[in-house]
N, C-alpha and C. Protein backbone atom coordinates (compact mmCIF):
# COMPACT_ATOMS: atom_id res chain seq x y z
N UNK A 1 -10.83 -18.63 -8.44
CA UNK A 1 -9.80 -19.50 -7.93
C UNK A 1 -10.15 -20.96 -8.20
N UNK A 2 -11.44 -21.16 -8.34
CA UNK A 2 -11.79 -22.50 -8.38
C UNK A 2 -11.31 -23.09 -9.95
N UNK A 3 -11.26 -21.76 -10.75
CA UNK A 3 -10.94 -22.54 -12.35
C UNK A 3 -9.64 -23.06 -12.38
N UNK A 4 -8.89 -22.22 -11.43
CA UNK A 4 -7.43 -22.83 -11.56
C UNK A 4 -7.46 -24.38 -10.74
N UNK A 5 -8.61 -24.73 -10.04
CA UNK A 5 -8.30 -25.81 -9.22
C UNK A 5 -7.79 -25.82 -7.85
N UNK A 6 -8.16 -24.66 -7.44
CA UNK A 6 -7.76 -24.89 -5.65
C UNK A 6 -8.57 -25.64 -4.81
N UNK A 7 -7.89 -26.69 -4.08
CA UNK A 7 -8.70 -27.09 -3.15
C UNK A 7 -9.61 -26.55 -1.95
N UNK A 8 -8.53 -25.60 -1.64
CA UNK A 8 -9.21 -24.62 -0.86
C UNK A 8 -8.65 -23.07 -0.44
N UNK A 9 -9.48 -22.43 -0.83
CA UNK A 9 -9.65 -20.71 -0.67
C UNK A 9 -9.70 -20.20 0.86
N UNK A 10 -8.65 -19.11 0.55
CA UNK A 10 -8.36 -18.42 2.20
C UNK A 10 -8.75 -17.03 1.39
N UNK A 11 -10.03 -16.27 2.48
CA UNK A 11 -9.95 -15.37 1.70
C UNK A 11 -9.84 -14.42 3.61
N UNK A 12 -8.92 -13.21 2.81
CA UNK A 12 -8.23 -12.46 4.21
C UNK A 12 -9.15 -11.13 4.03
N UNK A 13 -9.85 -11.15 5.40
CA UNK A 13 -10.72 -9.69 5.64
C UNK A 13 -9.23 -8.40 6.31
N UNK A 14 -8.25 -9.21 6.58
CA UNK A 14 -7.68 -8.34 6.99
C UNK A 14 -6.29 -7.12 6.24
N UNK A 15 -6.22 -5.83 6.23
CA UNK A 15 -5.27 -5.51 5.17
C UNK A 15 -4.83 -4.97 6.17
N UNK A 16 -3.75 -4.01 5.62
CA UNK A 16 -2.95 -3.05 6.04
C UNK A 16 -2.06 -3.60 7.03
N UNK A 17 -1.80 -5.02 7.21
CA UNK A 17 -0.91 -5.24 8.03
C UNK A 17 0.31 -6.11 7.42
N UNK A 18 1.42 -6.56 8.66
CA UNK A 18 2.60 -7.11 7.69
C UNK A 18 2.25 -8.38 7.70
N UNK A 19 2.84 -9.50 6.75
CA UNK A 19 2.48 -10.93 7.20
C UNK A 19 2.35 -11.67 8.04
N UNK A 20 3.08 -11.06 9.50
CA UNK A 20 3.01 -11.45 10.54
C UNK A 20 2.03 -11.23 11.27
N UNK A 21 1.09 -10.25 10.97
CA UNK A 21 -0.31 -9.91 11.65
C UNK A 21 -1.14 -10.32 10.58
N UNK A 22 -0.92 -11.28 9.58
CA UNK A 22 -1.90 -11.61 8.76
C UNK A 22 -2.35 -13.06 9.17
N UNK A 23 -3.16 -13.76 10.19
CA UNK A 23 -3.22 -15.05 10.44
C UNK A 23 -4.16 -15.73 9.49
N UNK A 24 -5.09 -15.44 8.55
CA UNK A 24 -5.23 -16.19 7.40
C UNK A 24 -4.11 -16.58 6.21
N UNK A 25 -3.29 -15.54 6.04
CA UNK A 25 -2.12 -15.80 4.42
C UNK A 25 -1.46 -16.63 5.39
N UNK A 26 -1.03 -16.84 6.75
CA UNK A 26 -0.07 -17.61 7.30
C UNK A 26 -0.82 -19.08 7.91
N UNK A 27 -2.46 -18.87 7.81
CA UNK A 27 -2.51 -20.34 8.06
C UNK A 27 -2.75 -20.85 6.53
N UNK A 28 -2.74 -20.34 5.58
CA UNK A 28 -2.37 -20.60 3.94
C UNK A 28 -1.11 -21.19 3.85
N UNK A 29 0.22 -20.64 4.11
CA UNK A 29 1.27 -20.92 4.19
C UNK A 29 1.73 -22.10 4.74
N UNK A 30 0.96 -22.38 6.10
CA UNK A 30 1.11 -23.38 6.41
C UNK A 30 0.32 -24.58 5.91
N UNK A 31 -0.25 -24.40 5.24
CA UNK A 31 -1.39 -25.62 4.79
C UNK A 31 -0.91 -26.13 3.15
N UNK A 32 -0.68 -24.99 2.66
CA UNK A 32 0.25 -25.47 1.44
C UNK A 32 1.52 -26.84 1.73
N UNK A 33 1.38 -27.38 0.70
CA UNK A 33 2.03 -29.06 1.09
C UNK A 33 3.15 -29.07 -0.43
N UNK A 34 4.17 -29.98 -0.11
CA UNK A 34 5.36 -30.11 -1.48
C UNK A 34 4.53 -30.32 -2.62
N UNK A 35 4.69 -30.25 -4.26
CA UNK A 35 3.73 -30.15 -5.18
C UNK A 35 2.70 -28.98 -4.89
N UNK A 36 2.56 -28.47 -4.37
CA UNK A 36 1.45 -27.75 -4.21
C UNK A 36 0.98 -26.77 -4.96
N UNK A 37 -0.11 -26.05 -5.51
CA UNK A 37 0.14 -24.85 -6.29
C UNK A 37 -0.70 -23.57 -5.37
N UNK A 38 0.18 -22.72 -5.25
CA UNK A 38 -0.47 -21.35 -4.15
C UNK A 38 -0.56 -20.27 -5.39
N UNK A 39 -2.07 -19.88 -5.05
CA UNK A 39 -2.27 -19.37 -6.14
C UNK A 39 -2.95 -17.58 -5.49
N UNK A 40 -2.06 -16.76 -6.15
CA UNK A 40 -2.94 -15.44 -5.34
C UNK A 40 -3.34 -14.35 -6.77
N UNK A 41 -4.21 -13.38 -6.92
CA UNK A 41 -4.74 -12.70 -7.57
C UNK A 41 -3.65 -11.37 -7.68
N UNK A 42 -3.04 -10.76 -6.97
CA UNK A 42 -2.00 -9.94 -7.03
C UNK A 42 -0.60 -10.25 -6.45
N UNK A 43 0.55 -9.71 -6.68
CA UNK A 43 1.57 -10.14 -5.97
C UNK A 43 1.52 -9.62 -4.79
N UNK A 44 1.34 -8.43 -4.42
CA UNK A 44 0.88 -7.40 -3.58
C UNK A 44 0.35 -8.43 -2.19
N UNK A 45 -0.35 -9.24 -2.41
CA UNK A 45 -1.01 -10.12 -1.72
C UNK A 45 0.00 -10.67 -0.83
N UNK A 46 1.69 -11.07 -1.23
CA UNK A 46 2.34 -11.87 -0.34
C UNK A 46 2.95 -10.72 0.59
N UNK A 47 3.10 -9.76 0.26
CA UNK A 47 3.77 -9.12 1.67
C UNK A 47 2.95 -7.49 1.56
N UNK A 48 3.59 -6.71 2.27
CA UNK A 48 3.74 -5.53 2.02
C UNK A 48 4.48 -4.53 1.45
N UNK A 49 5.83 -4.85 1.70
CA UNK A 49 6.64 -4.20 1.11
C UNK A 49 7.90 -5.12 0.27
N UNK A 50 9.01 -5.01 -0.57
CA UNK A 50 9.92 -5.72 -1.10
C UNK A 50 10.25 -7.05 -0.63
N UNK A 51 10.70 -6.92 0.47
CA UNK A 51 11.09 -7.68 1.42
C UNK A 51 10.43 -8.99 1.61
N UNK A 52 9.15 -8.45 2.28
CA UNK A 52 8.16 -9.08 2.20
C UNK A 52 7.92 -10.36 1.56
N UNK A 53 7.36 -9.87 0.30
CA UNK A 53 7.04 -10.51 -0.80
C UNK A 53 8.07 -11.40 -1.20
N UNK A 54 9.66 -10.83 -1.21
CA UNK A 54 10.48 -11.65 -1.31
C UNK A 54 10.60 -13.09 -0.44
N UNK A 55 10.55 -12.88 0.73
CA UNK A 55 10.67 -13.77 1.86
C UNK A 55 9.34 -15.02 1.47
N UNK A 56 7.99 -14.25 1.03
CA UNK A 56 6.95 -15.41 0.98
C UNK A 56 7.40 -16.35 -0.07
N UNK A 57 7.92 -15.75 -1.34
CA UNK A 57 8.06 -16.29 -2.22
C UNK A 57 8.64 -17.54 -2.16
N UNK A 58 9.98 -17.10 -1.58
CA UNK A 58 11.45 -18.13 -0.89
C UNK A 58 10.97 -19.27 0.03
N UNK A 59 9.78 -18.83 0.31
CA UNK A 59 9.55 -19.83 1.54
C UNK A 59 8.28 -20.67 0.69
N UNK A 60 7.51 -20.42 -0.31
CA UNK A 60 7.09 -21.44 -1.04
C UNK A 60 7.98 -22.20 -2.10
N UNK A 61 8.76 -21.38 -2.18
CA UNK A 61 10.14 -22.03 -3.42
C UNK A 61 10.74 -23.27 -2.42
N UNK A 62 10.88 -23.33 -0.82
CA UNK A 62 11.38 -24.12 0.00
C UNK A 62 10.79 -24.90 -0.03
N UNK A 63 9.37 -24.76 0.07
CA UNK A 63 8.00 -25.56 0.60
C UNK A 63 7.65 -26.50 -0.99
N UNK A 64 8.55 -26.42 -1.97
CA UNK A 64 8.45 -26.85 -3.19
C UNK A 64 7.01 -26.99 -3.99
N UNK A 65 6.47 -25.28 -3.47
CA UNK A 65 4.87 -25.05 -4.04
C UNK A 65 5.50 -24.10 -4.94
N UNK A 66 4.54 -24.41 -6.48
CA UNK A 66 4.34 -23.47 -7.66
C UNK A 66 3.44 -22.53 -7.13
N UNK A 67 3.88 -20.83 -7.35
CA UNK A 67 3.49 -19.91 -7.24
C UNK A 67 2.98 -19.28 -8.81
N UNK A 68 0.88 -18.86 -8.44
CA UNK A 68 0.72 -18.76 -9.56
C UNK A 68 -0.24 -17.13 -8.98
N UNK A 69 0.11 -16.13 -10.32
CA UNK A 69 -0.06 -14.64 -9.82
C UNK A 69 -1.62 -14.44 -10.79
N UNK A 70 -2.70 -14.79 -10.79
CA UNK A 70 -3.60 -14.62 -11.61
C UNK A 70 -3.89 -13.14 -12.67
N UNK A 71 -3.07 -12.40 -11.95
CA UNK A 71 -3.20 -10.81 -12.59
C UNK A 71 -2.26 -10.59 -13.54
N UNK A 72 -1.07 -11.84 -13.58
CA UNK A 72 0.06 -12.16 -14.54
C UNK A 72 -0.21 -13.80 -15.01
N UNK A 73 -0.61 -13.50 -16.42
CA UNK A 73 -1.00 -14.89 -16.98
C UNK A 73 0.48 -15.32 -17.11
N UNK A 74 1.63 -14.83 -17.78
CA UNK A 74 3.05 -15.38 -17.99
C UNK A 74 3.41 -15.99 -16.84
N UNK A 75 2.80 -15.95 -15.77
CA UNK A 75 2.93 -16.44 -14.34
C UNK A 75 3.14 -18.05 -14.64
N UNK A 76 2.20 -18.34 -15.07
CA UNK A 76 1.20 -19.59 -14.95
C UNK A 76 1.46 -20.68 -16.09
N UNK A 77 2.44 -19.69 -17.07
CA UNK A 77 3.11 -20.53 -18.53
C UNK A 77 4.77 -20.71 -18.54
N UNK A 78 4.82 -22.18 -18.70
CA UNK A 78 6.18 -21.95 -18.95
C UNK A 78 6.51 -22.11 -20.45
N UNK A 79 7.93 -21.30 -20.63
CA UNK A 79 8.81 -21.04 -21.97
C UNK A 79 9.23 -22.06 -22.53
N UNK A 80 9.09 -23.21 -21.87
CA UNK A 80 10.04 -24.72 -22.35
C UNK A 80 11.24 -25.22 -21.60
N UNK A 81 12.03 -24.24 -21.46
CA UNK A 81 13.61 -24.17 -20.68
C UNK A 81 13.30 -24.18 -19.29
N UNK A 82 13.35 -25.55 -18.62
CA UNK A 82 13.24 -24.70 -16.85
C UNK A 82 14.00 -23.83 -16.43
N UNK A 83 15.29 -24.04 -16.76
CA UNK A 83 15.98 -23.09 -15.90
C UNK A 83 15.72 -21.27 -16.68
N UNK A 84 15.73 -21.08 -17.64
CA UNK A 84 14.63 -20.02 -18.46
C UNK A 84 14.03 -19.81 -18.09
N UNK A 85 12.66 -20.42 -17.27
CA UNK A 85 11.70 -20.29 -17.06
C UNK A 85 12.18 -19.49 -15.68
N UNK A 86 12.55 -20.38 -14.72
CA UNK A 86 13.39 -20.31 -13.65
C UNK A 86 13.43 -18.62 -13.14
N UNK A 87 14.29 -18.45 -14.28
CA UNK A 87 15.03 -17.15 -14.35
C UNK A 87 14.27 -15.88 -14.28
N UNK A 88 13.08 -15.95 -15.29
CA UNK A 88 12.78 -14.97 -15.72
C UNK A 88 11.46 -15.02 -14.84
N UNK A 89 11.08 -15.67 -14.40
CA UNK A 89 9.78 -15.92 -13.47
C UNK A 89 10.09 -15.20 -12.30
N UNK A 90 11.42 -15.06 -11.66
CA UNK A 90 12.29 -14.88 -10.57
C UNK A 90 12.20 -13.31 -10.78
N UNK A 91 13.30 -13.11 -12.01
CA UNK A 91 13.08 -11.65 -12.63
C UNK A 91 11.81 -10.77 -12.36
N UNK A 92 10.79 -11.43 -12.95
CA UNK A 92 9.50 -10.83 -13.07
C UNK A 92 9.12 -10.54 -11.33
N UNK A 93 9.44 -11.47 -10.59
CA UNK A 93 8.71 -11.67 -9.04
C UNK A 93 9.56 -10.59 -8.84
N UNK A 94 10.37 -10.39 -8.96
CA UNK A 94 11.38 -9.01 -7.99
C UNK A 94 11.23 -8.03 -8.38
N UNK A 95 11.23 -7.33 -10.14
CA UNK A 95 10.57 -6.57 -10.51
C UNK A 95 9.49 -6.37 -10.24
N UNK A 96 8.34 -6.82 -9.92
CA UNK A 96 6.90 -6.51 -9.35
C UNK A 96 6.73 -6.42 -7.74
N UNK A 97 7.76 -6.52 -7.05
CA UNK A 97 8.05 -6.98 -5.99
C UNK A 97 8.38 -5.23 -5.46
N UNK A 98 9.24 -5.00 -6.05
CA UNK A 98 9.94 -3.78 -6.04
C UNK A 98 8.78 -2.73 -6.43
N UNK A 99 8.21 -2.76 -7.74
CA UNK A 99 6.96 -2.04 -7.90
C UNK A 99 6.17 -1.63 -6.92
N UNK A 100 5.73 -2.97 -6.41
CA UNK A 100 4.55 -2.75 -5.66
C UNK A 100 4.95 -1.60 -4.61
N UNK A 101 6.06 -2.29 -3.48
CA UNK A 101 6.54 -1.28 -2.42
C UNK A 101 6.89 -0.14 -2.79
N UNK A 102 7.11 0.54 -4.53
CA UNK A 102 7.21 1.91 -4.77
C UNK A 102 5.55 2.39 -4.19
N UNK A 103 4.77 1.65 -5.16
CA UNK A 103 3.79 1.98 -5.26
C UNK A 103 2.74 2.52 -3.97
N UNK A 104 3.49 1.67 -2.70
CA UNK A 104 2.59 1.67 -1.30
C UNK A 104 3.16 2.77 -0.70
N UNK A 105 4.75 3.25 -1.13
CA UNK A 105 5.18 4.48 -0.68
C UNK A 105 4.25 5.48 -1.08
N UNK A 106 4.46 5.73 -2.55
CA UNK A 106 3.85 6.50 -2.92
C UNK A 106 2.37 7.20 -3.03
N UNK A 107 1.66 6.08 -2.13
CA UNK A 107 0.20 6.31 -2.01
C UNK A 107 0.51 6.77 -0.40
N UNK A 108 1.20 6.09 0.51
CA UNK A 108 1.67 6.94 1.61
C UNK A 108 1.81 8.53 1.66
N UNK A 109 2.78 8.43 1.05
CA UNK A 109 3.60 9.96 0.77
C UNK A 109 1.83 10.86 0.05
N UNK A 110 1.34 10.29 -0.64
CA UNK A 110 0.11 11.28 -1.43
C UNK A 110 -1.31 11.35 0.11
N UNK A 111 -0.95 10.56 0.58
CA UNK A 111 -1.88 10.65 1.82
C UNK A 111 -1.23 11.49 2.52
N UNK A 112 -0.35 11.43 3.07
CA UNK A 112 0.21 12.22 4.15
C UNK A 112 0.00 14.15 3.80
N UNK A 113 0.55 14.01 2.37
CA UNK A 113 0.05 15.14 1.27
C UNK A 113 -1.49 15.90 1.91
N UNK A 114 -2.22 14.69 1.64
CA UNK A 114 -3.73 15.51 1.70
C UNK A 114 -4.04 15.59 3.20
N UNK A 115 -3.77 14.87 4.14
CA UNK A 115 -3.75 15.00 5.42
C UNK A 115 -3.33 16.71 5.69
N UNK A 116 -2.28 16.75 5.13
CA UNK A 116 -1.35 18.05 5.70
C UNK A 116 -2.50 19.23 4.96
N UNK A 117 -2.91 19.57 4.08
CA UNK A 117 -3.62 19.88 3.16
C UNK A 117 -4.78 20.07 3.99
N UNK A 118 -5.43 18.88 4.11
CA UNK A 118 -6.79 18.84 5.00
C UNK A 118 -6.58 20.10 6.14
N UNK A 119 -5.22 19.24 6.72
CA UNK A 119 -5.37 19.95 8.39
C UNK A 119 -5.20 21.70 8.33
N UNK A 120 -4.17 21.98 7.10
CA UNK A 120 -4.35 23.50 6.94
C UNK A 120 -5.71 24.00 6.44
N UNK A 121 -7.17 23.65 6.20
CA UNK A 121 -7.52 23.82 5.68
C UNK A 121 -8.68 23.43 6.94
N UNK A 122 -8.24 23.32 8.17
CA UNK A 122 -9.08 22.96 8.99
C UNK A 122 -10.19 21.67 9.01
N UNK A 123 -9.83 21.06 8.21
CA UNK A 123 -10.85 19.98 7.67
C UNK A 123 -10.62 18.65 8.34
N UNK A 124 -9.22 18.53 8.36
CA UNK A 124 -8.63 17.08 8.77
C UNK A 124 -8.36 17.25 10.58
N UNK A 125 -9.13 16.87 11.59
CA UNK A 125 -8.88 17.12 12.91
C UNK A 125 -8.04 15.44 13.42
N UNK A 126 -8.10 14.26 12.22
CA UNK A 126 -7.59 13.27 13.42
C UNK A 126 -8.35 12.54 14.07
N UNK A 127 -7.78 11.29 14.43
CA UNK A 127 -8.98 10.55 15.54
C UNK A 127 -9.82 11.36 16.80
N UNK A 128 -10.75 11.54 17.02
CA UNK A 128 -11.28 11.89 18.32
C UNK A 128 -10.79 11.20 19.15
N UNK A 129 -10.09 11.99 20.65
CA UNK A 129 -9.75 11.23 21.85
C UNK A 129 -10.74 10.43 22.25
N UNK A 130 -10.47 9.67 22.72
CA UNK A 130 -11.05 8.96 23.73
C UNK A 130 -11.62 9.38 25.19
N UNK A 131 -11.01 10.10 26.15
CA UNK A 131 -10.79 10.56 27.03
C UNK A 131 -10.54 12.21 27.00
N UNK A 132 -11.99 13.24 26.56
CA UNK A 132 -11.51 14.54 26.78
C UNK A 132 -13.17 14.82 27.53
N UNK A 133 -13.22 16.14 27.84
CA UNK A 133 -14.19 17.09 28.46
C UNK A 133 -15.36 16.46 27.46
N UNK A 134 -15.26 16.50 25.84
CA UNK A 134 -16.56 16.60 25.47
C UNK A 134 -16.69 14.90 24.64
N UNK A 135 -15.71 14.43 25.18
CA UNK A 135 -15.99 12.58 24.39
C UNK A 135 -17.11 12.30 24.15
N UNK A 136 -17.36 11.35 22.90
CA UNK A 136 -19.15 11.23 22.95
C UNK A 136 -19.50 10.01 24.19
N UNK A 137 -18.31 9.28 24.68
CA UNK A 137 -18.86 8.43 25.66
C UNK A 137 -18.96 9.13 27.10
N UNK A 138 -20.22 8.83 27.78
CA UNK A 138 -20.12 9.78 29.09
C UNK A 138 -19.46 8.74 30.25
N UNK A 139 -19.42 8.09 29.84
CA UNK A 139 -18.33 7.20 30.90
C UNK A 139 -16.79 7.39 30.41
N UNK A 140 -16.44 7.94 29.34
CA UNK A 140 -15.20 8.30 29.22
C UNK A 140 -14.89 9.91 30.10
N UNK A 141 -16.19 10.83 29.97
CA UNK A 141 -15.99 12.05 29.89
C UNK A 141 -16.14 11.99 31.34
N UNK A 142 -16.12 11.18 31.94
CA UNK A 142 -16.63 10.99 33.46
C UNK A 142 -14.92 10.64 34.28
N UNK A 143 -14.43 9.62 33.74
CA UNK A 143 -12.69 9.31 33.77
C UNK A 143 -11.96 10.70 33.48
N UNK A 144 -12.45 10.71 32.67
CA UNK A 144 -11.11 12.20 31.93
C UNK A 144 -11.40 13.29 33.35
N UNK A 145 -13.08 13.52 33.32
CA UNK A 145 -12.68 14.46 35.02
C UNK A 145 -12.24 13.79 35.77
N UNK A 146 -12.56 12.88 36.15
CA UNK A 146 -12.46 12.53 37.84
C UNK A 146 -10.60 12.71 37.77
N UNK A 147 -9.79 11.72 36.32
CA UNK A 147 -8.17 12.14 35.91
C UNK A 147 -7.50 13.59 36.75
N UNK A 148 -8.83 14.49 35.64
CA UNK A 148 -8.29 15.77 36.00
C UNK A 148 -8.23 16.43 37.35
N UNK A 149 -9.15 16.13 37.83
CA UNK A 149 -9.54 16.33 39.51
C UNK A 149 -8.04 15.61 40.51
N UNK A 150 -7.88 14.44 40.24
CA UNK A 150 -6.87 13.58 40.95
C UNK A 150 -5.75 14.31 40.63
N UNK A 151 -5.18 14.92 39.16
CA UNK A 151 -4.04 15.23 38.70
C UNK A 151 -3.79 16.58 39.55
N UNK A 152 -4.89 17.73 39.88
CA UNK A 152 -5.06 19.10 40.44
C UNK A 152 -4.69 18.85 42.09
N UNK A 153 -5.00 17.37 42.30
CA UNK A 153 -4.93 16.91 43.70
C UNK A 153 -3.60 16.41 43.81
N UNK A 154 -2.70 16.17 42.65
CA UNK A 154 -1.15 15.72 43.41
C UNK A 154 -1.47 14.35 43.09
N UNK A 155 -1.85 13.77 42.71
CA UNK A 155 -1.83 11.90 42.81
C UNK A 155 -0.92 11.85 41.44
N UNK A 156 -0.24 10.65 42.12
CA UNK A 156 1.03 10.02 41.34
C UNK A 156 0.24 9.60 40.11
N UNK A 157 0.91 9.98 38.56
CA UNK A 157 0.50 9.63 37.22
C UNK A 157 0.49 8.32 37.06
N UNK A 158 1.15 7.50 37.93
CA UNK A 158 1.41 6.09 37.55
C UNK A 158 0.07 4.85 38.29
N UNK A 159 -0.43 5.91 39.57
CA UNK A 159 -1.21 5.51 40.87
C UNK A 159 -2.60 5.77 39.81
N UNK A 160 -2.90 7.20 39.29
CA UNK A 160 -4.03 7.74 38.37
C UNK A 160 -4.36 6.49 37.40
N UNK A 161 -3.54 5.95 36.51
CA UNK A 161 -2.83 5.62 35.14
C UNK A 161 -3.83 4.16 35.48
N UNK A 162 -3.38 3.60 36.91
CA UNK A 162 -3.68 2.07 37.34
C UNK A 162 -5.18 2.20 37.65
N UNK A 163 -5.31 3.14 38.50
CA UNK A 163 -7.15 3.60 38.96
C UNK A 163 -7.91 3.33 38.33
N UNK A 164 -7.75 3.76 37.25
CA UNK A 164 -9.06 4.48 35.95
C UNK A 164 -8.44 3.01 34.81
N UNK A 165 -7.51 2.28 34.53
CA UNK A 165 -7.14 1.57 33.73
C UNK A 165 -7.05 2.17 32.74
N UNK A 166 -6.13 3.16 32.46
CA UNK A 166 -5.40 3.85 31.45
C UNK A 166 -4.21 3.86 31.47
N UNK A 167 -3.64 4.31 30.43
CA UNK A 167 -2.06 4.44 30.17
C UNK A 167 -1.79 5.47 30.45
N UNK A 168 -0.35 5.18 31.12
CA UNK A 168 0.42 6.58 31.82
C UNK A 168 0.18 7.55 30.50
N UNK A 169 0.70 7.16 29.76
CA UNK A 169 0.63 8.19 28.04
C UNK A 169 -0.80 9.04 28.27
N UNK A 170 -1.77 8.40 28.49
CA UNK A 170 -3.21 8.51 28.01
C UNK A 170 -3.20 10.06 29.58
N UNK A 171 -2.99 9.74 30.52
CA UNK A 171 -2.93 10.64 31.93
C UNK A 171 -1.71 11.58 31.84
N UNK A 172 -0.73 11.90 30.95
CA UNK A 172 0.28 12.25 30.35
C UNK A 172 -1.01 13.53 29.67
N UNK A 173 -1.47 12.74 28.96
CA UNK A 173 -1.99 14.05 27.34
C UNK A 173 -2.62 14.54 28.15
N UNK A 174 -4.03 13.94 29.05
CA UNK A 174 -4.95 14.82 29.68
C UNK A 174 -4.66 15.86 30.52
N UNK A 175 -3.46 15.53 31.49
CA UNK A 175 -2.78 16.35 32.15
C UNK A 175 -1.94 17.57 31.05
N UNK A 176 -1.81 17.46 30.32
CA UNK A 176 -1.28 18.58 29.14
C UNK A 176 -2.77 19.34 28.46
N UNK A 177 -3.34 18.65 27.98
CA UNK A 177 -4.78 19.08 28.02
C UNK A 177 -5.55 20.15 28.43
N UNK A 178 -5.63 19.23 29.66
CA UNK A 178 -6.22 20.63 30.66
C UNK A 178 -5.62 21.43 31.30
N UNK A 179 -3.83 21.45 31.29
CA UNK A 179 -3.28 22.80 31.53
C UNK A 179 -3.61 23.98 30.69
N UNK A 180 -3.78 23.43 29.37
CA UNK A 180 -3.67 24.45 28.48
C UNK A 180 -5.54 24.76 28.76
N UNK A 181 -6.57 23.77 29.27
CA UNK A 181 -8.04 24.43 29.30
C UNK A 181 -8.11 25.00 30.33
N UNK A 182 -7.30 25.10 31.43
CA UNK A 182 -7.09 26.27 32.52
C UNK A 182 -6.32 27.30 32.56
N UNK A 183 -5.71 27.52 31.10
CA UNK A 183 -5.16 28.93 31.57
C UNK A 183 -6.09 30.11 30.81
């Protein structure tokens, strides 16, 4: 990044989320100034999905910052013609734009694939609860009884839920749980 001349580098430990849970690309966004050049290594980088990416774009096109894609050198050259340039730069951003979000489906959809796969295959069990009989925390496995004990006793799910500082949901499953480990 430094060959292109950035003043300064945001580099984001965080993925898998939308731009709105990204608070490095958005204190980027905000720090970018008119003239400016925002420079990212994939397009992929401005959003997550179509949309996304579209919206960041629009909002540096507002912010009157040149957007430069290092993984696309044609990015970074213009044709001569601005409005040419304009055009086809635009073109290219939406076409890759569109790509990408095929692309994040489709690694979705191939996960979900091997998940299903896994789980017939007994392999894929899922996060470990938090809160069961054999949790590796014994202060969890200590809540989940005392839960179960209160729940056998009639105490309100909502009264349990507040006790122990869990979610009704969370006193919900356990109570389903251990119906099915008592019969």
């Amino acid at each position: 990044m430094k060959k292109f001349g950035a003043e300064r580098i945001f580099i984001e430990k965080q993925s898998g989320a939308t731009i709105t849970h990204r608070p490095v690309f958005q204190e980027a966004l905000d720090f970018v100034r008119d003239q400016d050049i925002f420079i990212v290594e994939a397009i992929d980088r401005l959003g997550r999905n179509y949309d996304e990416i579209i919206a960041s774009v629009n909002y540096l096109k507002k912010k009157n910052v040149q957007l430069i894609i290092t993984s696309l050198p044609i990015m970074a050259e213009a044709i001569g013609n601005p409005l040419l340039d304009k055009f086809i730069k635009d073109l290219i951003i939406q076409i890759l734009a569109m790509i990408a979000e095929q692309e994040r489906t489709e690694s979705k959809r191939r996960q979900a694939q091997g998940i299903k796969i896994a789980k017939a295959n007994g392999v894929y069990k899922g996060r470990p609860k938090l809160y069961s009989a054999n949790a590796k925390d014994p202060q969890r496995r200590l809540v989940y009884k005392n839960i179960v004990e209160d729940l056998k006793k009639g105490v309100a799910i909502a009264k349990i839920a507040k006790d122990y500082n869990v979610t009704r949901q969370t006193v919900y499953r356990i109570k389903k749980d251990s119906m099915v480990n008592d019969k």
